[in-house]
C-alpha atoms as a PDB file:
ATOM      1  CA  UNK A   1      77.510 106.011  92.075  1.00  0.00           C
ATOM      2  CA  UNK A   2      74.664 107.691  93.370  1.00  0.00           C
ATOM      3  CA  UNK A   3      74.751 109.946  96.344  1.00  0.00           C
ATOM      4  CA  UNK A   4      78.341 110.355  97.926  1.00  0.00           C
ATOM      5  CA  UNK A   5      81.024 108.132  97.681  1.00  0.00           C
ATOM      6  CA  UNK A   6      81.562 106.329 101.069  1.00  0.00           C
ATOM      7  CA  UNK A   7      85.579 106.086 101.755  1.00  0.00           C
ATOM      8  CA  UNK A   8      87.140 104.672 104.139  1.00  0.00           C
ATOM      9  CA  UNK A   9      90.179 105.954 105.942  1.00  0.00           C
ATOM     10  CA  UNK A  10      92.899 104.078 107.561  1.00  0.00           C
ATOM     11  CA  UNK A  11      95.813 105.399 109.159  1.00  0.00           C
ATOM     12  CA  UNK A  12      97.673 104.666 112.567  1.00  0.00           C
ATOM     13  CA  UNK A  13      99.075 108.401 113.177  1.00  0.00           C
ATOM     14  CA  UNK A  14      96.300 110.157 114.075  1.00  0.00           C
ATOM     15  CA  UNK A  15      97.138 113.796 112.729  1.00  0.00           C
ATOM     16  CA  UNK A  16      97.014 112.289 109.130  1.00  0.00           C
ATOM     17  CA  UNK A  17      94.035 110.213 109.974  1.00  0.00           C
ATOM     18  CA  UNK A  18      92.077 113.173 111.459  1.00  0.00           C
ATOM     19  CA  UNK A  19      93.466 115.562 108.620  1.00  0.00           C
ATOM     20  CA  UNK A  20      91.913 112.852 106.074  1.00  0.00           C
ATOM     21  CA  UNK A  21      88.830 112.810 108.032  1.00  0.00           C
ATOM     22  CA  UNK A  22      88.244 116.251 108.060  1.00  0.00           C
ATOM     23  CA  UNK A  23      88.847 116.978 104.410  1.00  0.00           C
ATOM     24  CA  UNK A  24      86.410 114.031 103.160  1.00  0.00           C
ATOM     25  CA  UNK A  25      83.586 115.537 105.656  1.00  0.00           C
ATOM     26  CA  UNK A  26      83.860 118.547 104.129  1.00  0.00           C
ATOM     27  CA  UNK A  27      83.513 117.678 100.526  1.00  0.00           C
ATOM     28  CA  UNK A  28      80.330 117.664  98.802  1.00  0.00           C
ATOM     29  CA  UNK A  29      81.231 114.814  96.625  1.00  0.00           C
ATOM     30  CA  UNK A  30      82.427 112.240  99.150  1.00  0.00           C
ATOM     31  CA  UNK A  31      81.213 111.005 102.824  1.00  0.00           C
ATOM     32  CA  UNK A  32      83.429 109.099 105.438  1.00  0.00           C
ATOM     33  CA  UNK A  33      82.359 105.908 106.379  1.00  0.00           C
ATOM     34  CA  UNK A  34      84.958 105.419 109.336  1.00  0.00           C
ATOM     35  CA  UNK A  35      88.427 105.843 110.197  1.00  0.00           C
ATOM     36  CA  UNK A  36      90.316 103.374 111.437  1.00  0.00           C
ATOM     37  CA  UNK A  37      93.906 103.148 112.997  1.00  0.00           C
ATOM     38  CA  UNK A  38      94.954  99.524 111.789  1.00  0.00           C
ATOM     39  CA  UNK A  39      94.269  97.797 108.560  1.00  0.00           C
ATOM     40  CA  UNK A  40      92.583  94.729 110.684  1.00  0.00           C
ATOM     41  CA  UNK A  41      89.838  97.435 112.261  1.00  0.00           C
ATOM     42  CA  UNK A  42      89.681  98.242 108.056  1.00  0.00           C
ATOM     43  CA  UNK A  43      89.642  94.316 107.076  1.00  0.00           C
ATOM     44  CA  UNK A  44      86.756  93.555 110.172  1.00  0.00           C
ATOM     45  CA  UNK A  45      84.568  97.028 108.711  1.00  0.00           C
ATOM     46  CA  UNK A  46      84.957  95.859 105.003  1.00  0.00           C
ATOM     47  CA  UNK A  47      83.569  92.275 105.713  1.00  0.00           C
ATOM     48  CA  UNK A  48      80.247  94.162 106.925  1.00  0.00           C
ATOM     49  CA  UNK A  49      80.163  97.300 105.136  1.00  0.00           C
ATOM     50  CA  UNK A  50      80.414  98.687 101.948  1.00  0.00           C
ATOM     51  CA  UNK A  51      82.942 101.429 100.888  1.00  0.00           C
ATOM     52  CA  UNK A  52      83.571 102.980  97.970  1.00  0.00           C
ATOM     53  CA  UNK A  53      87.129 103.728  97.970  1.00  0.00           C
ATOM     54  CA  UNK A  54      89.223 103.138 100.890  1.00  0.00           C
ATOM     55  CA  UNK A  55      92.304 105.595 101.546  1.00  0.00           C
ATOM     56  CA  UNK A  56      95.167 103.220 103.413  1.00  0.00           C
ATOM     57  CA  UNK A  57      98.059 104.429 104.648  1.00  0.00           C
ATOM     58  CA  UNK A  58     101.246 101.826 103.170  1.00  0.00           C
ATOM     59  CA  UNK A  59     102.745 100.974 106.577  1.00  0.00           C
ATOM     60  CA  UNK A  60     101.647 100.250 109.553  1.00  0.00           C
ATOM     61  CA  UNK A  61     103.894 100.449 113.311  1.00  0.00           C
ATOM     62  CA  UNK A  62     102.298  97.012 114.059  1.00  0.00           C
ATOM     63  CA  UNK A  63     100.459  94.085 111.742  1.00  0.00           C
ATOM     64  CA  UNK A  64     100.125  93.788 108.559  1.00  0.00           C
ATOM     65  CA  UNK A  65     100.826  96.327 106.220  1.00  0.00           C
ATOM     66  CA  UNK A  66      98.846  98.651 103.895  1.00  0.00           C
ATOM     67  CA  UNK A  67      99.189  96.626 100.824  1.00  0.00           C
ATOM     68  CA  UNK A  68      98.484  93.563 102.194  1.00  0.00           C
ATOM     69  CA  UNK A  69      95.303  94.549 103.837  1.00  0.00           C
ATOM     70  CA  UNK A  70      94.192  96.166 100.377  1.00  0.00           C
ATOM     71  CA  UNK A  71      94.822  92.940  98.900  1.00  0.00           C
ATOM     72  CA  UNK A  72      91.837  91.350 101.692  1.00  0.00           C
ATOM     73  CA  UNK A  73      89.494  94.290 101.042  1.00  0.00           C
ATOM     74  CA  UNK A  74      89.549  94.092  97.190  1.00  0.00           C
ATOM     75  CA  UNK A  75      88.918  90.007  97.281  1.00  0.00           C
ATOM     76  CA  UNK A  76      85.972  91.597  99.707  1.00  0.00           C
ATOM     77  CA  UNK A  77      84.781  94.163  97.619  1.00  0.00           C
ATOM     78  CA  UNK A  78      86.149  94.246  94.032  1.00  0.00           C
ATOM     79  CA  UNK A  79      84.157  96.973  93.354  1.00  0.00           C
ATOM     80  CA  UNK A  80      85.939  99.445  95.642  1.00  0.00           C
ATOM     81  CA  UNK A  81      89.358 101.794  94.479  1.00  0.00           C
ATOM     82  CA  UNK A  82      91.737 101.494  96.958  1.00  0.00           C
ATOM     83  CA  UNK A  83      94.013 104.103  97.268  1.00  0.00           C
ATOM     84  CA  UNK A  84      97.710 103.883  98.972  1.00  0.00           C
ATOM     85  CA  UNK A  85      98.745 106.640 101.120  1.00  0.00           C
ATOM     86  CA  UNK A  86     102.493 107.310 101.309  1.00  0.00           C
ATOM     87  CA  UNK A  87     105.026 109.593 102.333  1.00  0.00           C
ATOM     88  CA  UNK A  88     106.606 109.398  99.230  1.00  0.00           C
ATOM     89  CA  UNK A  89     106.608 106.335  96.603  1.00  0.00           C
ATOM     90  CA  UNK A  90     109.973 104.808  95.460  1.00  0.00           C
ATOM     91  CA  UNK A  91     109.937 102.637  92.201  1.00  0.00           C
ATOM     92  CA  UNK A  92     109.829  99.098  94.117  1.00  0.00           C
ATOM     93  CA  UNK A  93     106.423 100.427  95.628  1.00  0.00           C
ATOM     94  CA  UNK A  94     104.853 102.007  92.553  1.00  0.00           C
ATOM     95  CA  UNK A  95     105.374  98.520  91.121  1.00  0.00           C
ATOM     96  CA  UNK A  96     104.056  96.602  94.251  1.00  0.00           C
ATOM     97  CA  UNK A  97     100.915  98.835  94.304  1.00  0.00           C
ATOM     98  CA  UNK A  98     100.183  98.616  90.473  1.00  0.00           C
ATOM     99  CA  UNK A  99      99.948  94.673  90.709  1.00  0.00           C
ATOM    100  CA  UNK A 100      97.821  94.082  93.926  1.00  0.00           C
ATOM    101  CA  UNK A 101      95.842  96.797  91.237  1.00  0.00           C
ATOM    102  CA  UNK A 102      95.546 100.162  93.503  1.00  0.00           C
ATOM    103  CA  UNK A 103      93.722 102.952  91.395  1.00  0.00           C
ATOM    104  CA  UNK A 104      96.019 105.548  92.791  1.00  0.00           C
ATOM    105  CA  UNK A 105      98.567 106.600  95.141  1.00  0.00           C
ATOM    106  CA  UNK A 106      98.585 109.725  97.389  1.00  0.00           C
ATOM    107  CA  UNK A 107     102.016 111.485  98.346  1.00  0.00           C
ATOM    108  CA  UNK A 108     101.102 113.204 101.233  1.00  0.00           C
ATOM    109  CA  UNK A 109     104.161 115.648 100.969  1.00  0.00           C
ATOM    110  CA  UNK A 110     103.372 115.916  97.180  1.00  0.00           C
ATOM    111  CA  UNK A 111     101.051 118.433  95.641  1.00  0.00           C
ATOM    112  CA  UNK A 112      98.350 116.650  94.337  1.00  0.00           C
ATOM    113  CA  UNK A 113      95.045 116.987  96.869  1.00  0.00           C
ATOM    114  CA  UNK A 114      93.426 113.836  97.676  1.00  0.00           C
ATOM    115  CA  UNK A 115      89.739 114.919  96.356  1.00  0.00           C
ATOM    116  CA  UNK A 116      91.728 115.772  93.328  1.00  0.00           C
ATOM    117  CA  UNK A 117      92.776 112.359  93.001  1.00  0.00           C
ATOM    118  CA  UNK A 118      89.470 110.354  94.016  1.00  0.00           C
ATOM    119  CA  UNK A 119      87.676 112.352  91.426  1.00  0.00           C
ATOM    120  CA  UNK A 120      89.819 110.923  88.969  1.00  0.00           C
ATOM    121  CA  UNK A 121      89.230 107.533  90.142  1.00  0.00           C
ATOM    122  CA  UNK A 122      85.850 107.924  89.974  1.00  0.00           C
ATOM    123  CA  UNK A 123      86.152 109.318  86.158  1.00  0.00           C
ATOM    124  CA  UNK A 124      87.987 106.131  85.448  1.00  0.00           C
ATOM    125  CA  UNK A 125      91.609 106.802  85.813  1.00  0.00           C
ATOM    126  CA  UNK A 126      94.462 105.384  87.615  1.00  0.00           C
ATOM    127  CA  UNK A 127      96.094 107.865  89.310  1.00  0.00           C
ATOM    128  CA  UNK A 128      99.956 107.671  90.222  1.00  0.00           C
ATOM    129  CA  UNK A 129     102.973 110.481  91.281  1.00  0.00           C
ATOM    130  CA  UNK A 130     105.578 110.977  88.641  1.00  0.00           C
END
């Protein structure tokens, strides 16, 4: 990739969407795209623009859920590492979100940062909590 990586955010609580936000703008390494607060806004960006990775929270209050909608972006954009973000990920999820083929998973109560993570995406690794 040249330049930043653009990543996409999508969340429907917005004090982890705007936390997200604000840590991608601040890296040197990666730019936000958008941030949306439903996995259709996500879906309807995706079929226009190109991401990079896109960071989607796993469940949603209302519509479809995170895994589903990564499932429509990746048939969109195979190119792009989607990334699940959960509050913490039980064994039926890990295996859920290693088949629809996410490149990682972030806990957001656990300790690993997410800039941490994408930049082992980009280096070519799948990245997943113990």
């Amino acid at each position: 990739m040249s330049g930043k990586a653009r990543v996409l955010v999508v969340n429907d609580f917005y004090i982890s969407r705007h936390f997200t936000e604000r840590i991608i703008q601040t890296s040197l390494r990666y730019s936000l795209v958008k941030a949306c607060q439903s996995p259709e806004q996500a879906i309807d960006f995706c079929k226009e623009n190109q991401v990079d990775f896109v960071l989607m929270n796993a469940s949603f209050h209302s519509g479809m859920d995170g895994l589903d909608a990564c499932a429509l972006i990746q048939e969109m954009q195979p190119s792009a590492k989607l990334v699940l973000v959960v509050g913490a990920l039980d064994d039926e999820l890990r295996k859920k979100a290693v088949e629809a083929g996410i490149a990682g998973v972030w806990e957001k109560r656990g300790t690993m940062r997410i800039l941490h993570i994408l930049d082992r995406i980009s280096a070519g690794d799948r990245v997943f909590p113990e």
